[in-house]
Structures are given as C-alpha cells and as structure tokens.
C-alpha atoms as a PDB file:
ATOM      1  CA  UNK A   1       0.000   0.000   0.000  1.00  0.00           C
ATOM      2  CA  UNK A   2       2.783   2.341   0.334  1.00  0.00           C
ATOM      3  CA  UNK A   3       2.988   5.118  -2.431  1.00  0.00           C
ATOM      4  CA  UNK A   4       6.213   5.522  -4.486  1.00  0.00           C
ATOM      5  CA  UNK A   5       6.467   8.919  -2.334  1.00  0.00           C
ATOM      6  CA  UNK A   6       6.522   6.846   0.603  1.00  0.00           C
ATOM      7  CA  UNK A   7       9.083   4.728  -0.415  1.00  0.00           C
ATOM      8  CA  UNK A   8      11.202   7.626  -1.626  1.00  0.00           C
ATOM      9  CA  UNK A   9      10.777   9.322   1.791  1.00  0.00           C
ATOM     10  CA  UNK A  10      12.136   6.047   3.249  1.00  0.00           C
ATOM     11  CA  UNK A  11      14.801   5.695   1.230  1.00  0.00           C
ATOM     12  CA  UNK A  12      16.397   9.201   1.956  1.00  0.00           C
ATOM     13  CA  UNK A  13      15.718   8.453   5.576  1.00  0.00           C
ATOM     14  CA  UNK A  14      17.911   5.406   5.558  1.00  0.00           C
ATOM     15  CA  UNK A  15      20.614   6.946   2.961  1.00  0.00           C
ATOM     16  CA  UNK A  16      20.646   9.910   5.646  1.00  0.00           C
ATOM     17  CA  UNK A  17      21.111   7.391   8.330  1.00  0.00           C
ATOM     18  CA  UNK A  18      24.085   5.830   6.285  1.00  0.00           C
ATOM     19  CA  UNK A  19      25.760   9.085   5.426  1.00  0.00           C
ATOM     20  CA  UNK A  20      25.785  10.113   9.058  1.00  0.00           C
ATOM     21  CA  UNK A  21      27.185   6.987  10.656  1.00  0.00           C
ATOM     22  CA  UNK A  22      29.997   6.689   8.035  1.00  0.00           C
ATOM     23  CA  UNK A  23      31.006  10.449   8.941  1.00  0.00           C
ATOM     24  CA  UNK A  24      30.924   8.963  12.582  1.00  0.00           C
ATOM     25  CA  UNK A  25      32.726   5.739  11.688  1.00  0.00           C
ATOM     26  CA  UNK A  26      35.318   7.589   9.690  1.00  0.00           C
ATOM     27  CA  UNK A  27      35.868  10.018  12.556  1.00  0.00           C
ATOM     28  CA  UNK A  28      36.517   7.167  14.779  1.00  0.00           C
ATOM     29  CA  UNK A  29      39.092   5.505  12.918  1.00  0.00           C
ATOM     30  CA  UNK A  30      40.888   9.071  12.241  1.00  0.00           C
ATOM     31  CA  UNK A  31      41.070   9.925  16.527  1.00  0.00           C
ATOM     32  CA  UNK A  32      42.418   6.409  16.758  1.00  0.00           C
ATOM     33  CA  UNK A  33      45.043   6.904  14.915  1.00  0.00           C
ATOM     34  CA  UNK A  34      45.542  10.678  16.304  1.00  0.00           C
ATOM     35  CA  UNK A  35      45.412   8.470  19.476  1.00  0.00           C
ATOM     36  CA  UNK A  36      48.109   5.992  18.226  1.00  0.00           C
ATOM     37  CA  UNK A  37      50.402   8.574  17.012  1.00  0.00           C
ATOM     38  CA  UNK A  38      50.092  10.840  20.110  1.00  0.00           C
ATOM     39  CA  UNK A  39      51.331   7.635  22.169  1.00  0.00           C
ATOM     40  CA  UNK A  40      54.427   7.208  19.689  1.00  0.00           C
ATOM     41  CA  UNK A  41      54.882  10.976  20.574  1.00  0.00           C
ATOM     42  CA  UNK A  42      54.772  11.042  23.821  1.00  0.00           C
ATOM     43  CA  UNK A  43      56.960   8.005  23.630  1.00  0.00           C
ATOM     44  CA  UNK A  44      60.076   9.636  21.767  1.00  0.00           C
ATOM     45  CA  UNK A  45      59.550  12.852  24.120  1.00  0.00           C
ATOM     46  CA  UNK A  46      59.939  11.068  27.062  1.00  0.00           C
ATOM     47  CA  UNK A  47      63.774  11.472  27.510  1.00  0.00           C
ATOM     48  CA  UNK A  48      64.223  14.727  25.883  1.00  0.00           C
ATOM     49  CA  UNK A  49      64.832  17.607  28.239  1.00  0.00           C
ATOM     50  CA  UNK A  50      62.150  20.185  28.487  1.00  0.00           C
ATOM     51  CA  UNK A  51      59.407  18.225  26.090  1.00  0.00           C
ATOM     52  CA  UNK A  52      57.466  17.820  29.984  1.00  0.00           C
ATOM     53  CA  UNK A  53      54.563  19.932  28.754  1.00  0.00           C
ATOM     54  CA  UNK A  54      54.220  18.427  25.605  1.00  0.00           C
ATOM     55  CA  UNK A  55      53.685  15.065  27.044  1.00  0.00           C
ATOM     56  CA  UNK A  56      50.927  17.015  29.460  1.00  0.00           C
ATOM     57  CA  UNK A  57      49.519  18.436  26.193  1.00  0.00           C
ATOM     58  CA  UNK A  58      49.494  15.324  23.980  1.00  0.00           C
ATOM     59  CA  UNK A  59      47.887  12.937  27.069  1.00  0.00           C
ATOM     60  CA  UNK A  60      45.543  15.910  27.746  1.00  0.00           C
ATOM     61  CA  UNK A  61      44.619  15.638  23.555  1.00  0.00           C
ATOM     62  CA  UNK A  62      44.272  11.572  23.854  1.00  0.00           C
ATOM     63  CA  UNK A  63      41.972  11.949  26.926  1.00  0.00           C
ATOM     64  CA  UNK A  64      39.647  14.480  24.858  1.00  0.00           C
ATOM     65  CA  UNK A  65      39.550  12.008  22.127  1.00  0.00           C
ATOM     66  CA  UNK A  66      39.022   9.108  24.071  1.00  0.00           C
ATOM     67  CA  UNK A  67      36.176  11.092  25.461  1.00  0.00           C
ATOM     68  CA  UNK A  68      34.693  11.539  22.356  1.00  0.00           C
ATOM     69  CA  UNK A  69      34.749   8.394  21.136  1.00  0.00           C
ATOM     70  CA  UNK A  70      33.028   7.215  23.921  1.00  0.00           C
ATOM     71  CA  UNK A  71      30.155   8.913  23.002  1.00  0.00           C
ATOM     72  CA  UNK A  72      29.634   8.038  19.831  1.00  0.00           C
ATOM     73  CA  UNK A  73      30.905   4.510  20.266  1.00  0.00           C
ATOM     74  CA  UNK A  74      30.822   1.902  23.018  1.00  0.00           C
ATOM     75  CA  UNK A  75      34.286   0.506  23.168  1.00  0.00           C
ATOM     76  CA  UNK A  76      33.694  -1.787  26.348  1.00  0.00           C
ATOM     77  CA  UNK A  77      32.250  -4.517  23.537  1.00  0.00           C
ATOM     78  CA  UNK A  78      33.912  -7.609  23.385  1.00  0.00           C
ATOM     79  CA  UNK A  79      31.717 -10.135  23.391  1.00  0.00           C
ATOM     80  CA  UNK A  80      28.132 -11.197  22.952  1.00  0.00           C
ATOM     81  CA  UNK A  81      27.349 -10.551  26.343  1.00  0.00           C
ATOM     82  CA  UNK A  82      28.630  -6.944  26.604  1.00  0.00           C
ATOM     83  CA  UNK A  83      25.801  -5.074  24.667  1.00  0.00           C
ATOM     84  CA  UNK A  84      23.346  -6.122  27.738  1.00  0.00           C
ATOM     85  CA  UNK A  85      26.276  -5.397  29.996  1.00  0.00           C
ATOM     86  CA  UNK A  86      26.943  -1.922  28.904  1.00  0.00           C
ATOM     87  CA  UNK A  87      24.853   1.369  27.604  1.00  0.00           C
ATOM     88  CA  UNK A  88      24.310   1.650  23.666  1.00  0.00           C
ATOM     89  CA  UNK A  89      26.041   5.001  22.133  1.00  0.00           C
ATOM     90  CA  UNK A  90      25.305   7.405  19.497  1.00  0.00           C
ATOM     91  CA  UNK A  91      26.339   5.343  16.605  1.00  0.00           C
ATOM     92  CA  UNK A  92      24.188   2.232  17.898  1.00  0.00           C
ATOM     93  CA  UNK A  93      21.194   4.551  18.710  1.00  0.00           C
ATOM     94  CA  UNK A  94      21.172   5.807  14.836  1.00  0.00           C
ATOM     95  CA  UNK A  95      21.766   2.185  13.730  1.00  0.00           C
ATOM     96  CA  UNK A  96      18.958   0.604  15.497  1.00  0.00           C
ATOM     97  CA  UNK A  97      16.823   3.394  14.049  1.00  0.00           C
ATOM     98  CA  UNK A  98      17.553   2.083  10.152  1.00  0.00           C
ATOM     99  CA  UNK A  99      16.951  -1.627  11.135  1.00  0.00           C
ATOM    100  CA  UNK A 100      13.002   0.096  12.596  1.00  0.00           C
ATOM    101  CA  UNK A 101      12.703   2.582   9.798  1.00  0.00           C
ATOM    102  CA  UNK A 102      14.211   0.127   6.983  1.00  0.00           C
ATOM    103  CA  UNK A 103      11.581  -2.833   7.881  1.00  0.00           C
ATOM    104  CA  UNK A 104       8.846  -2.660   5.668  1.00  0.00           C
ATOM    105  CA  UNK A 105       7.769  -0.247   3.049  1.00  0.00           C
ATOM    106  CA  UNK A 106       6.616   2.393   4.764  1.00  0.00           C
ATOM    107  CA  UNK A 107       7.221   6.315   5.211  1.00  0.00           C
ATOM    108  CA  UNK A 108       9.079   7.054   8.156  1.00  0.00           C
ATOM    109  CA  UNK A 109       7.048   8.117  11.179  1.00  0.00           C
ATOM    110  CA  UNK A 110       7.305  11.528  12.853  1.00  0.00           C
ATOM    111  CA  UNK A 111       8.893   9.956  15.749  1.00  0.00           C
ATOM    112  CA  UNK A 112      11.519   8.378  13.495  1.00  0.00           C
ATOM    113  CA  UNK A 113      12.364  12.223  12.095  1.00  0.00           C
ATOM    114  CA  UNK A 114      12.243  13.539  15.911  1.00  0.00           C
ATOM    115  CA  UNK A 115      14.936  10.526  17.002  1.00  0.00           C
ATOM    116  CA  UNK A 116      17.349  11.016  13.983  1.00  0.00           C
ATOM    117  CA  UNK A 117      17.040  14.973  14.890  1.00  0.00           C
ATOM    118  CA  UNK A 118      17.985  14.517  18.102  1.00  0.00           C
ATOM    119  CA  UNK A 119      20.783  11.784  17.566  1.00  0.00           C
ATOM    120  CA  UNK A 120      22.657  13.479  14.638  1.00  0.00           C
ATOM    121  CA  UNK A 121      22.783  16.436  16.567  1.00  0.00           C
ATOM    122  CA  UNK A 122      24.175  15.180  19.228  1.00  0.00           C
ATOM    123  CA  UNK A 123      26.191  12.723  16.906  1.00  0.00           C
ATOM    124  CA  UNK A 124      27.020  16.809  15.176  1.00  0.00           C
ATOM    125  CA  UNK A 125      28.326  17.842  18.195  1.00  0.00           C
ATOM    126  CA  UNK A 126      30.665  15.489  18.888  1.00  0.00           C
ATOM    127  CA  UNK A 127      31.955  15.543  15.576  1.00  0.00           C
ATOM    128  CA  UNK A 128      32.880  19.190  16.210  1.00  0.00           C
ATOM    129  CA  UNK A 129      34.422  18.990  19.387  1.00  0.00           C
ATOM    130  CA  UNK A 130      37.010  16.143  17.484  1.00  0.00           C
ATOM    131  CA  UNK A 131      37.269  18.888  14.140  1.00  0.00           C
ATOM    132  CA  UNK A 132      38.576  21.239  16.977  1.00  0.00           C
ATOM    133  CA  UNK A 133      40.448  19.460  19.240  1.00  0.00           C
ATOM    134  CA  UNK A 134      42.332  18.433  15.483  1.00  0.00           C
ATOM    135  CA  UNK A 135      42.344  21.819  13.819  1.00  0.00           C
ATOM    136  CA  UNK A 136      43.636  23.719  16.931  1.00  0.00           C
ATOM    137  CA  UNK A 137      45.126  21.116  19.921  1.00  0.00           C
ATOM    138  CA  UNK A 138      47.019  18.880  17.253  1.00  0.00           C
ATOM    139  CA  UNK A 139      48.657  21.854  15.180  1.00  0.00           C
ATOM    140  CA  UNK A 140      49.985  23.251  18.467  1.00  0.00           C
ATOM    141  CA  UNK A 141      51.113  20.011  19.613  1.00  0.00           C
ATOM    142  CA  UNK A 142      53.235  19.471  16.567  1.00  0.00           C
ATOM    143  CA  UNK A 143      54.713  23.099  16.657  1.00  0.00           C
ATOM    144  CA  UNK A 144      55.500  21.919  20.631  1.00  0.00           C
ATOM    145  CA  UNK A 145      57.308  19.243  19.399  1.00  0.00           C
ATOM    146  CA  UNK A 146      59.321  21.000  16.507  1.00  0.00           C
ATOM    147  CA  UNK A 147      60.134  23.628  19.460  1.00  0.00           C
ATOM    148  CA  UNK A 148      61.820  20.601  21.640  1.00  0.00           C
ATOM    149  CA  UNK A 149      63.270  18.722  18.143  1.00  0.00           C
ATOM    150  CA  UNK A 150      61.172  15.430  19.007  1.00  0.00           C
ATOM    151  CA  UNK A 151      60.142  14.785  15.574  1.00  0.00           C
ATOM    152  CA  UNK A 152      56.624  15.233  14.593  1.00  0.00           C
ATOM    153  CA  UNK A 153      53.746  12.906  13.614  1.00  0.00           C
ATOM    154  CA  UNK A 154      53.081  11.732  10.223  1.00  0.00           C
ATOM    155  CA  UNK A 155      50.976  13.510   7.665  1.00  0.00           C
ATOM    156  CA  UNK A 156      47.677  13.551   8.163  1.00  0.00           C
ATOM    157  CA  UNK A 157      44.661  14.659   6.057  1.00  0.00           C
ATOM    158  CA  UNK A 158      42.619  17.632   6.948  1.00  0.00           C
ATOM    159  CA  UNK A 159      40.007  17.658   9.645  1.00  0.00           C
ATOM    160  CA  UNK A 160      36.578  16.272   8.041  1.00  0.00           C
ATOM    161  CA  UNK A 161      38.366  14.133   5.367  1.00  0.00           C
ATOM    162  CA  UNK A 162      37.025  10.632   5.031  1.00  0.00           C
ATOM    163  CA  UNK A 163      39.885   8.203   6.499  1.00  0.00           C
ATOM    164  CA  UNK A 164      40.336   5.952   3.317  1.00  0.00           C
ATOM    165  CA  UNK A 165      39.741   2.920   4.539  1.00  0.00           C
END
C-alpha cells in the first residue's frame, strides 16, 4: 500500500542514516590513529629535556579524544554478552533506528524524524568537538614538538576528510 512517495521518503531516511554513521565511523578511525600517534609521541619525548609539557599536552589531547569516542561509540564490547552489559552510544542509537525505519515499506514516522534529529545532533556535536580538538590542539602540539626537536607525527589529512579505509 505504500505510495512511491513513501518509499522515496524512506529511502532518503535510511541513505541519511548511512551518510551520518559513516562520517561517525570515519571520525573514529581518524582519533584512533591521532590516538596511536600521540602515544608514539609522547613516547620519543619522554627522555628529551624540556618536552614535559608536551607530554601534558598530547595525554591531555588523547583523553579528549578518548572522550569523544566514547560517546559516539561503546568501546567496552567484546563479546556477545557486553551489549546487555553496557549502555548503547550514538552510533548504535542511529543504527537501530535504520533496522526500525528500513523494515517494511513504509514512510518514516514523525517519531523516526524527531529521534534522527535529536541523535545526529548530538552525533554533530561530537563531531565538532574532534574537528577542533584536530584543527587547533594537534597543530599546536606538533609546533610543541618541533620547538623541543622530538620529531613530529606523520601527515595527516585535513580535519573532516574521510579516512580511506
């Protein structure tokens, strides 16, 4: 019974969903490997005289990032078990709304709109809190470095760049 307009509506609704949870995903994979190199960082600058606040700066960084990712992801997951064990995040919440929204053929409900408001923007503001703590926190954390001669991280792409997987 559904109308082709219903099934349209449905169809951006779920291609919305996608979009927005591989921008999350991607994000994730980027801070952990911001993560990863601010360990080998910290790591070189540990002997090298005066790099002390750069190793403040860079676990300060990690913490921020770990922080985000715990919101949009639940990283205590390890086994079958766990998801009963431990609070959904973000990226579940706007998952489990495609598997409701994509079964059957039907136009997505109000409620379904309301819950993928809500959830992408608080998905959105995570996501901006990680473009700044990488646009501003990372760019003076390399210049830190350069200042003590630990050498720097490798190349990265720009903030909001898909990772390449």
């Amino acid at each position: 019974s559904a109308t082709p307009e219903d099934l349209k509506a449905q169809f951006d609704f779920l291609i919305s969903l996608r979009d927005k949870l591989s921008e999350t995903h991607d994000a994730i994979l980027d801070l952990r490997r911001v993560r990863s190199d601010l360990d080998d960082l910290r790591a070189r600058a540990k002997d090298v005289d005066g790099a002390d606040k750069l190793i403040e700066r860079c676990k300060a960084l990690a913490k921020t990032l770990t922080d985000i990712e715990e919101a949009l992801y639940q990283t205590k997951n390890r086994s079958n078990q766990d998801p009963l064990n431990f609070p959904i995040r973000l990226n579940n919440e706007l998952s489990a709304l495609a598997g409701v929204v994509g079964t059957g053929s039907f136009r997505p409900t109000d409620q379904a709109e309301a819950v993928r408001e809500e959830v992408t923007k608080e998905i959105d503001e995570q996501l901006e809190k990680y473009r700044n703590a990488i646009s501003v926190d990372l760019p003076a954390i390399e210049a830190m470095a350069q200042d003590v001669r630990v050498p720097a991280l490798r190349p990265r792409k720009s903030a909001g760049e898909t990772s390449g997987r």
